[in-house]
Protein backbone atom coordinates (compact mmCIF):
# COMPACT_ATOMS: atom_id res chain seq x y z
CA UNK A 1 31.69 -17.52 10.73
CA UNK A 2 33.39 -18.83 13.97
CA UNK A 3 31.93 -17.01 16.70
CA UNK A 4 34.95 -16.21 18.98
CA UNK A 5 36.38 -14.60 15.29
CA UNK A 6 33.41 -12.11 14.71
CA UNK A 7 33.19 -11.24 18.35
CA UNK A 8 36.50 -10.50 18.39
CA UNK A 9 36.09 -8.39 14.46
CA UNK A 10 33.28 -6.46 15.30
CA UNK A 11 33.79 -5.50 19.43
CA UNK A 12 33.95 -1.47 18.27
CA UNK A 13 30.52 -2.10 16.68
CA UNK A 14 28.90 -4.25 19.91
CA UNK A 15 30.46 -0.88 21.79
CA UNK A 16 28.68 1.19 19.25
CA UNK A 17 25.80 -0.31 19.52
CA UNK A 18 25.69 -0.50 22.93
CA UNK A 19 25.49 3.33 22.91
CA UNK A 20 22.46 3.21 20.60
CA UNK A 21 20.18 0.79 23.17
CA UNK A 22 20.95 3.77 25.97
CA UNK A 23 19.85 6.73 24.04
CA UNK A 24 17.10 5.26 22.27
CA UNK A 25 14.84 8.07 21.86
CA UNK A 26 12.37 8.79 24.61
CA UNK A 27 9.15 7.23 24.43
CA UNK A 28 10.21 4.14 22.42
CA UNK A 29 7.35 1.64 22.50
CA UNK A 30 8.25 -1.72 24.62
CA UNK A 31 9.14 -4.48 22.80
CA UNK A 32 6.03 -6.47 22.02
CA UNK A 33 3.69 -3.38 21.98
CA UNK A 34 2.90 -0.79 19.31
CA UNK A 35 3.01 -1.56 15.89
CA UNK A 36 3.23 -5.64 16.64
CA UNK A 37 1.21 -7.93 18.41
CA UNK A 38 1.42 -11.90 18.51
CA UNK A 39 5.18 -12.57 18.93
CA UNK A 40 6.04 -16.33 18.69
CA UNK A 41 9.24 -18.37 17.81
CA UNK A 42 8.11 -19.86 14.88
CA UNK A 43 11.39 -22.10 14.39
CA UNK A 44 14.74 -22.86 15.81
CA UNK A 45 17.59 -23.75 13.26
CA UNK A 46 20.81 -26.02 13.99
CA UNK A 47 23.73 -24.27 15.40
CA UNK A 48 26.10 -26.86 15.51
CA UNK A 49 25.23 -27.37 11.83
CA UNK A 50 25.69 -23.65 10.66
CA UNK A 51 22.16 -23.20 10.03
CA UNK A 52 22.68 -18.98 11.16
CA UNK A 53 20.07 -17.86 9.17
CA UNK A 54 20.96 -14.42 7.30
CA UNK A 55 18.38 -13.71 4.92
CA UNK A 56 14.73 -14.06 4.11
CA UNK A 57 12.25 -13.78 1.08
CA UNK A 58 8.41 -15.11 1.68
CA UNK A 59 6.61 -17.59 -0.72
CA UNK A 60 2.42 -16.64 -0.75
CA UNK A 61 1.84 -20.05 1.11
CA UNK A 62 3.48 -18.82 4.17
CA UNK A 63 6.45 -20.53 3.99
CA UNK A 64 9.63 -18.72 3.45
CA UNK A 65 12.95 -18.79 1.86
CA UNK A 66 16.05 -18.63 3.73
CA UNK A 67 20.19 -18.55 3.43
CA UNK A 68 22.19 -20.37 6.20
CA UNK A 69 25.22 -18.16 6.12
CA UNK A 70 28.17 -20.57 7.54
CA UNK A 71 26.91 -23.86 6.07
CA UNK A 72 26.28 -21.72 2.73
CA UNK A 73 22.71 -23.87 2.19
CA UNK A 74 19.35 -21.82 0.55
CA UNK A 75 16.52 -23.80 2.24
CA UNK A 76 12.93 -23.14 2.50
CA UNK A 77 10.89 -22.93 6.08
CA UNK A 78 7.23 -23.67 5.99
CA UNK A 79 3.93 -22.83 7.89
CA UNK A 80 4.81 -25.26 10.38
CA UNK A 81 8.54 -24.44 10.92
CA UNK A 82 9.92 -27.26 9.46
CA UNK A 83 13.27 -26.77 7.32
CA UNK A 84 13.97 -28.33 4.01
CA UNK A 85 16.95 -27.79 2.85
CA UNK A 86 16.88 -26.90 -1.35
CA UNK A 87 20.79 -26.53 -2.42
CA UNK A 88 24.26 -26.18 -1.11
CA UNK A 89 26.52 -23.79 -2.89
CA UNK A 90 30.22 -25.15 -3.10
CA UNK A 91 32.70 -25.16 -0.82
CA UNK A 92 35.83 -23.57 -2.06
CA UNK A 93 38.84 -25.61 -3.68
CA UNK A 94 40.87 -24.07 -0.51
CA UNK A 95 40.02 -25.15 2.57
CA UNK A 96 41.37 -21.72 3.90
CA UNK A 97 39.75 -19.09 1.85
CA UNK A 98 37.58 -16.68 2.86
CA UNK A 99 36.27 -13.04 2.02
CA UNK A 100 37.89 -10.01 3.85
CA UNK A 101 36.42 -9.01 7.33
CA UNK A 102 35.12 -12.90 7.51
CA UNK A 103 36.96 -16.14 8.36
CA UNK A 104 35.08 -18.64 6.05
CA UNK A 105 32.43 -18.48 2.95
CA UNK A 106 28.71 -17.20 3.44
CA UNK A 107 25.82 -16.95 1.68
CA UNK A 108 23.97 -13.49 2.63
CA UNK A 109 21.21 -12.31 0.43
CA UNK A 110 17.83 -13.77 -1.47
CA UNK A 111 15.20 -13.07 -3.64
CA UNK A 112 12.97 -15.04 -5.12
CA UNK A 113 11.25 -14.28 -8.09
CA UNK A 114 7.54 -14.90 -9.86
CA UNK A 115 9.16 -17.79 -12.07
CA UNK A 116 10.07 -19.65 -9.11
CA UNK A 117 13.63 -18.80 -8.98
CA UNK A 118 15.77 -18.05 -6.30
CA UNK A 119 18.95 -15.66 -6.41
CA UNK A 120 21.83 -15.71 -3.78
CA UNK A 121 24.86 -14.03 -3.03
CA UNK A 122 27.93 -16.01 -2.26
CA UNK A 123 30.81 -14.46 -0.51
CA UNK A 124 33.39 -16.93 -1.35
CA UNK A 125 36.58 -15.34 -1.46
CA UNK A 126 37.40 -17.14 -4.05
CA UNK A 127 37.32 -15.53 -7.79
CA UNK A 128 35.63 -18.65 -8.92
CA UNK A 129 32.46 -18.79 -6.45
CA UNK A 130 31.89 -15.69 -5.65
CA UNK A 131 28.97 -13.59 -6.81
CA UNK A 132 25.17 -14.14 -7.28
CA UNK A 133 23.98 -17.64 -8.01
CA UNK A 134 20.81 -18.45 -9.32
CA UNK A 135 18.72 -21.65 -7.32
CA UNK A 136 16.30 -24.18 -9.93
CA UNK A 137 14.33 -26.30 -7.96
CA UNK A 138 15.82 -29.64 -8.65
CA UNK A 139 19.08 -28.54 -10.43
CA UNK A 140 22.61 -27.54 -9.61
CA UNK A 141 23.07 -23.78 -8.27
CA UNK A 142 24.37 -21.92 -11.19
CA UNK A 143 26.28 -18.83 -11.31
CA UNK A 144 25.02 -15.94 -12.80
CA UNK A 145 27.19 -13.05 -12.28
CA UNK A 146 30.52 -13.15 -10.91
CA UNK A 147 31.42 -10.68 -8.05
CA UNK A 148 35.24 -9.21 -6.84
CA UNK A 149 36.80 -11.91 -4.41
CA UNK A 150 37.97 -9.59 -2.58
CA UNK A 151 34.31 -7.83 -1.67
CA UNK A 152 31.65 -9.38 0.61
CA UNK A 153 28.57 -9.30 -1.70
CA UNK A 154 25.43 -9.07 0.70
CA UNK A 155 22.24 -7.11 0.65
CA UNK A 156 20.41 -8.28 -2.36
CA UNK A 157 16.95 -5.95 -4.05
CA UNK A 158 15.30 -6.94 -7.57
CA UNK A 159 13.40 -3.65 -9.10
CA UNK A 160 11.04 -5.65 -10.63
CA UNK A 161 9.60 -3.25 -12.85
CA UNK A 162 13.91 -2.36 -14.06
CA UNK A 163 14.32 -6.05 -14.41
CA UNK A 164 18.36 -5.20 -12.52
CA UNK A 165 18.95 -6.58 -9.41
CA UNK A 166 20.96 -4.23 -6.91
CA UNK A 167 23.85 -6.30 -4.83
CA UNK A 168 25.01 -3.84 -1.68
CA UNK A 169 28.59 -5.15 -1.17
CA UNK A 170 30.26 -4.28 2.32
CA UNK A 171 33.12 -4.21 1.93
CA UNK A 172 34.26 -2.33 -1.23
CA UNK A 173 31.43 0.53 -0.47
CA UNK A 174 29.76 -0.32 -3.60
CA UNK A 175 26.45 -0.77 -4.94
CA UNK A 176 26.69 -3.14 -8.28
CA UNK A 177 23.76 -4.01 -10.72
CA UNK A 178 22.91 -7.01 -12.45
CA UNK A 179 20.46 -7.49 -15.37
CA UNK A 180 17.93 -10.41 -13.93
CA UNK A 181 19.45 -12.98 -16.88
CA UNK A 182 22.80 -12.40 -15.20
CA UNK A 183 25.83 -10.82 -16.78
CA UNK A 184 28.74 -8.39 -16.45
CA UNK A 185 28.21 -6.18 -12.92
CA UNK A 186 28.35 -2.69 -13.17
CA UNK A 187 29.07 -0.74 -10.09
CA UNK A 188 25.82 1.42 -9.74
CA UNK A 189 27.08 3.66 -7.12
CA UNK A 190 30.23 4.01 -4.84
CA UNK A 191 29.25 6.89 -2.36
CA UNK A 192 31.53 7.57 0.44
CA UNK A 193 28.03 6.77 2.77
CA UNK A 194 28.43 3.12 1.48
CA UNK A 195 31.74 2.89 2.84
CA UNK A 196 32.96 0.87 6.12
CA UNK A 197 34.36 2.39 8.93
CA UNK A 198 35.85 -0.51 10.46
CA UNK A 199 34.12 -3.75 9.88
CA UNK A 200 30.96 -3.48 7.52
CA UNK A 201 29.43 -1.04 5.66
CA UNK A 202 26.47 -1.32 2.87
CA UNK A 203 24.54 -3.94 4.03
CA UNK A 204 20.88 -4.69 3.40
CA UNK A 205 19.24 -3.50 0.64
CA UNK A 206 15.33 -3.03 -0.51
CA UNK A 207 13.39 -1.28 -4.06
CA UNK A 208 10.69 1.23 -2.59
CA UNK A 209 9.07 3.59 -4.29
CA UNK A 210 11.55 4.42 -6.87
CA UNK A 211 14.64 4.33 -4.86
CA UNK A 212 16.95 2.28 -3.52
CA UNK A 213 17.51 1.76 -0.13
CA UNK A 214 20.51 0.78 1.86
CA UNK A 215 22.13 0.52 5.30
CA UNK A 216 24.99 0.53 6.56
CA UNK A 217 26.18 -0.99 9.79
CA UNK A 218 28.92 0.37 10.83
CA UNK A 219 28.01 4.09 10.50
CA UNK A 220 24.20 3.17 11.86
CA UNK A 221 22.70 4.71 8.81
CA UNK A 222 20.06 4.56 6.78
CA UNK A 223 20.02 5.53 3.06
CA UNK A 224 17.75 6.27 0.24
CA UNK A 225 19.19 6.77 -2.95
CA UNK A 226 16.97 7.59 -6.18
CA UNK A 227 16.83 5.11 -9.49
CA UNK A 228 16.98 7.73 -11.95
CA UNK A 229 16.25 7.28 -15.54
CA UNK A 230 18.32 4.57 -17.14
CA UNK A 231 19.14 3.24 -14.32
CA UNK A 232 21.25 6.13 -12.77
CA UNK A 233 21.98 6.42 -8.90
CA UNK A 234 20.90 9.56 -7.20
CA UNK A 235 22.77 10.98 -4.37
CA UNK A 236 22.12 9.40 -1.06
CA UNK A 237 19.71 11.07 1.32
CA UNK A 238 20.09 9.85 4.99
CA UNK A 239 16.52 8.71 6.21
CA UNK A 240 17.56 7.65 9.91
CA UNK A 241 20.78 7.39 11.56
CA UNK A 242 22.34 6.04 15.46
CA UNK A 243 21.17 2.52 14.00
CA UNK A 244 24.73 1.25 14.28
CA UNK A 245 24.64 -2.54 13.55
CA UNK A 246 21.72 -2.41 11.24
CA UNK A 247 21.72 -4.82 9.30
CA UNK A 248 18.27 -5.44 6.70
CA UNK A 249 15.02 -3.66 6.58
CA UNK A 250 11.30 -4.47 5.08
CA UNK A 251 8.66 -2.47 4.51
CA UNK A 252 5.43 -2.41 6.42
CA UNK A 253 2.86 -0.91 3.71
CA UNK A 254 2.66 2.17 5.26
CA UNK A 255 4.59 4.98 3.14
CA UNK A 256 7.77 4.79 3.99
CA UNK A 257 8.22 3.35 7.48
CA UNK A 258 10.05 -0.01 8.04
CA UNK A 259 11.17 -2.35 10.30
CA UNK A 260 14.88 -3.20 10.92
CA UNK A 261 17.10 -5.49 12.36
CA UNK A 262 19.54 -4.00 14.86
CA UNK A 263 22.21 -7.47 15.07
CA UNK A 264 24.65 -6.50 17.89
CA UNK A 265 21.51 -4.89 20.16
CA UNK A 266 19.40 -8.04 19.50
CA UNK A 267 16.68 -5.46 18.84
CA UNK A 268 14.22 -4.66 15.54
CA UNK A 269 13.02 -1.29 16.10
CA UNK A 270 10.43 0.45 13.78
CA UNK A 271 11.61 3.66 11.84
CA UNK A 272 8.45 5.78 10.74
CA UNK A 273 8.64 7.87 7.23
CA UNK A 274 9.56 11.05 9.32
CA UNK A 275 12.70 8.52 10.75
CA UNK A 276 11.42 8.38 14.24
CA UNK A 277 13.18 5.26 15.93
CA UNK A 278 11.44 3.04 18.22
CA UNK A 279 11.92 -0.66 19.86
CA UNK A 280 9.22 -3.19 18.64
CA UNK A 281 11.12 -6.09 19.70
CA UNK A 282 14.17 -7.31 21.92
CA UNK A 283 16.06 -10.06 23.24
CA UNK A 284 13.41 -10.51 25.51
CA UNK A 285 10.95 -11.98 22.74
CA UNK A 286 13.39 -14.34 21.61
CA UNK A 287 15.95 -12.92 19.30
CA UNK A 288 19.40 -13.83 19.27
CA UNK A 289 21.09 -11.10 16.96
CA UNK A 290 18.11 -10.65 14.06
CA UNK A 291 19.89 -10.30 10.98
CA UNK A 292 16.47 -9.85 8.51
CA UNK A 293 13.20 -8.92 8.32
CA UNK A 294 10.18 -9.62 6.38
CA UNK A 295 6.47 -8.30 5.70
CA UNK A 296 3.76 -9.89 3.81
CA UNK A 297 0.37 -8.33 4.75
CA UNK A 298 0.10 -8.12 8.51
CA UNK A 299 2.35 -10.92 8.93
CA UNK A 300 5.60 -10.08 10.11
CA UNK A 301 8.81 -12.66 9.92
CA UNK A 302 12.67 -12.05 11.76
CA UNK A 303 15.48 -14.19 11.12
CA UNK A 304 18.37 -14.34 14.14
CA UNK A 305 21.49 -16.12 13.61
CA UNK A 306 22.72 -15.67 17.06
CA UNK A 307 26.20 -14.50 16.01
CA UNK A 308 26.85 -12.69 18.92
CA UNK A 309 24.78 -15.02 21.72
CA UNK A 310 25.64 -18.27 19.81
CA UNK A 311 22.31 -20.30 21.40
CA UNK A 312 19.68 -20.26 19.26
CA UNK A 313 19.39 -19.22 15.62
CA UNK A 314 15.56 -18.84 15.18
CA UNK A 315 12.45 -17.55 13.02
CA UNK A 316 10.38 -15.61 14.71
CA UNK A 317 7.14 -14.37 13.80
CA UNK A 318 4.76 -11.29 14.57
CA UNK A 319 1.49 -9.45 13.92
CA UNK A 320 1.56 -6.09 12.82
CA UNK A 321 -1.42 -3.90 14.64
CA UNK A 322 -3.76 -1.28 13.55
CA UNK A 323 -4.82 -1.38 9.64
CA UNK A 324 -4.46 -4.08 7.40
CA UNK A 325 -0.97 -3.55 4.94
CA UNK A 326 -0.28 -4.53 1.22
CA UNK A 327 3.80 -5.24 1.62
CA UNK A 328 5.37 -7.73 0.77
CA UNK A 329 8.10 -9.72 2.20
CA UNK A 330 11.68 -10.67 1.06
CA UNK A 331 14.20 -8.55 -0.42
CA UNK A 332 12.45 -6.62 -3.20
């Protein structure tokens, strides 16, 4: 998206946020100390060439899987930092569409899965395009399950013992499912905590430990909701809130604390399983509005798309410290 247009869309969340770096609770750990140790930039994407990098999933070599939001491209980044880009999804028929709250087409979420396939969502606008795709290596991107046009589709979680995928849409307030093989979406769960309350609300989306969980930007929370049996949502618990312009979490391995991505701030802070909130990194260690996160083992990867300081869309990686984990990374 253009960056004078989201500037301009989402000033009452920079605000917002704004508030949140100031009353960070006391005794938040610096950025670059604590929990993570060995922060590098492991690679910069093209700006000029819409490479904004919005979501990430981890292959066991290293590398990583990631979705270029404005030039709507999956491509993978490996243990060097070197991009290859793997498939473009198509641009609408109308040069002028685009999904509400957004001035042009992005792809936002990814998972990849143990057959080597790799799952997108498309916010199109368009009835035609948009939805979640599925990526073969070496074929055309296929759709797999079309979406409402006028939603944004955009945290995506496989429960990979459920075999449904769970697609956070921010727009609409809704939480649909999809059956892996694709299909019909049925809307899993329309709380009134999914909804907006001005720009975006559901957002990024993970499977943990037999729930759901979900943020949501504009209202700075964070939500767990239960997979009950056959596949029935439980009522939202709040887990952590004053997080406005969260955007995705991962899991480090230990119970339930995360990491996740504060955009607007330019900040990932750490959120422990009794919802303490501290800052683990910052602007100052090279992110330019992080927009994911990812944990495999100790290994620790952030995607920035620099929406907000429009210089460098990056990769950075990290080390987490203390004990060894058994996460793993991507949207699960």
């Amino acid at each position: 998206m253009s960056q004078r247009k989201l500037k301009l869309t989402v000033a009452a969340v920079a605000l917002a946020a704004t508030t949140f770096v100031t009353t960070a609770p006391a005794g938040a750990a610096p950025a670059t100390g604590g929990p993570l140790t060995d922060v590098r930039i492991a690679a910069h994407f093209d700006l000029a060439a819409g490479q904004q990098a919005e979501n990430i999933d981890l292959l066991p070599d290293g590398s990583a899987y990631v979705v270029f939001a404005r030039s709507r491209q999956v491509a993978r980044v490996d243990a060097l930092g070197r991009t290859h880009i793997l498939a473009t999804l198509p641009a609408p028929a109308d040069a002028g569409a685009h999904p509400p709250a957004l001035d042009a087409p992005m792809t936002t979420g990814i998972v990849r899965t143990a057959d080597g396939m790799v799952y997108v969502l498309y916010a199109a606008g368009t009835a035609d395009l948009t939805g979640l795709w599925r990526v073969r290596p070496g074929r055309a991107p296929q759709r797999i399950a079309a979406l409402p046009a006028d939603g944004v589709p955009n945290g995506l979680a496989l429960d990979r013992r459920g075999g449904h995928f769970y697609i956070a849409d921010s727009v609409l307030g809704t939480v649909w499912t999809v059956p892996v093989a694709g299909g019909t979406p049925t809307a899993w769960s329309t709380a009134p905590e999914l909804a907006a309350s001005g720009f975006l609300g559901a957002d990024g989306a993970k499977v943990h430990d037999g729930a759901l969980w979900v943020t949501n930007l504009d209202r700075g929370t964070l939500l767990r909701m239960p997979i009950r049996a056959g596949n029935r949502a439980g009522t939202p618990q709040v887990r952590a809130s004053g997080l406005i312009g969260i955007d995705d979490i991962a899991f480090t391995g230990r119970g339930d604390e995360l990491l996740a991505a504060i955009n607007a701030p330019n900040r990932v802070v750490r959120v422990t399983s009794d919802g303490a909130v501290s800052t683990v990194l910052d602007a100052g260690d090279g992110l330019q509005n992080p927009t994911s996160v990812a944990v495999r083992g100790r290994e620790v990867y952030v995607l920035s798309a620099a929406f907000f300081t429009a210089t460098d869309p990056n990769l950075l990686r990290a080390r987490l410290g203390g004990g060894g984990s058994t996460a793993t990374g991507g949207r699960r």
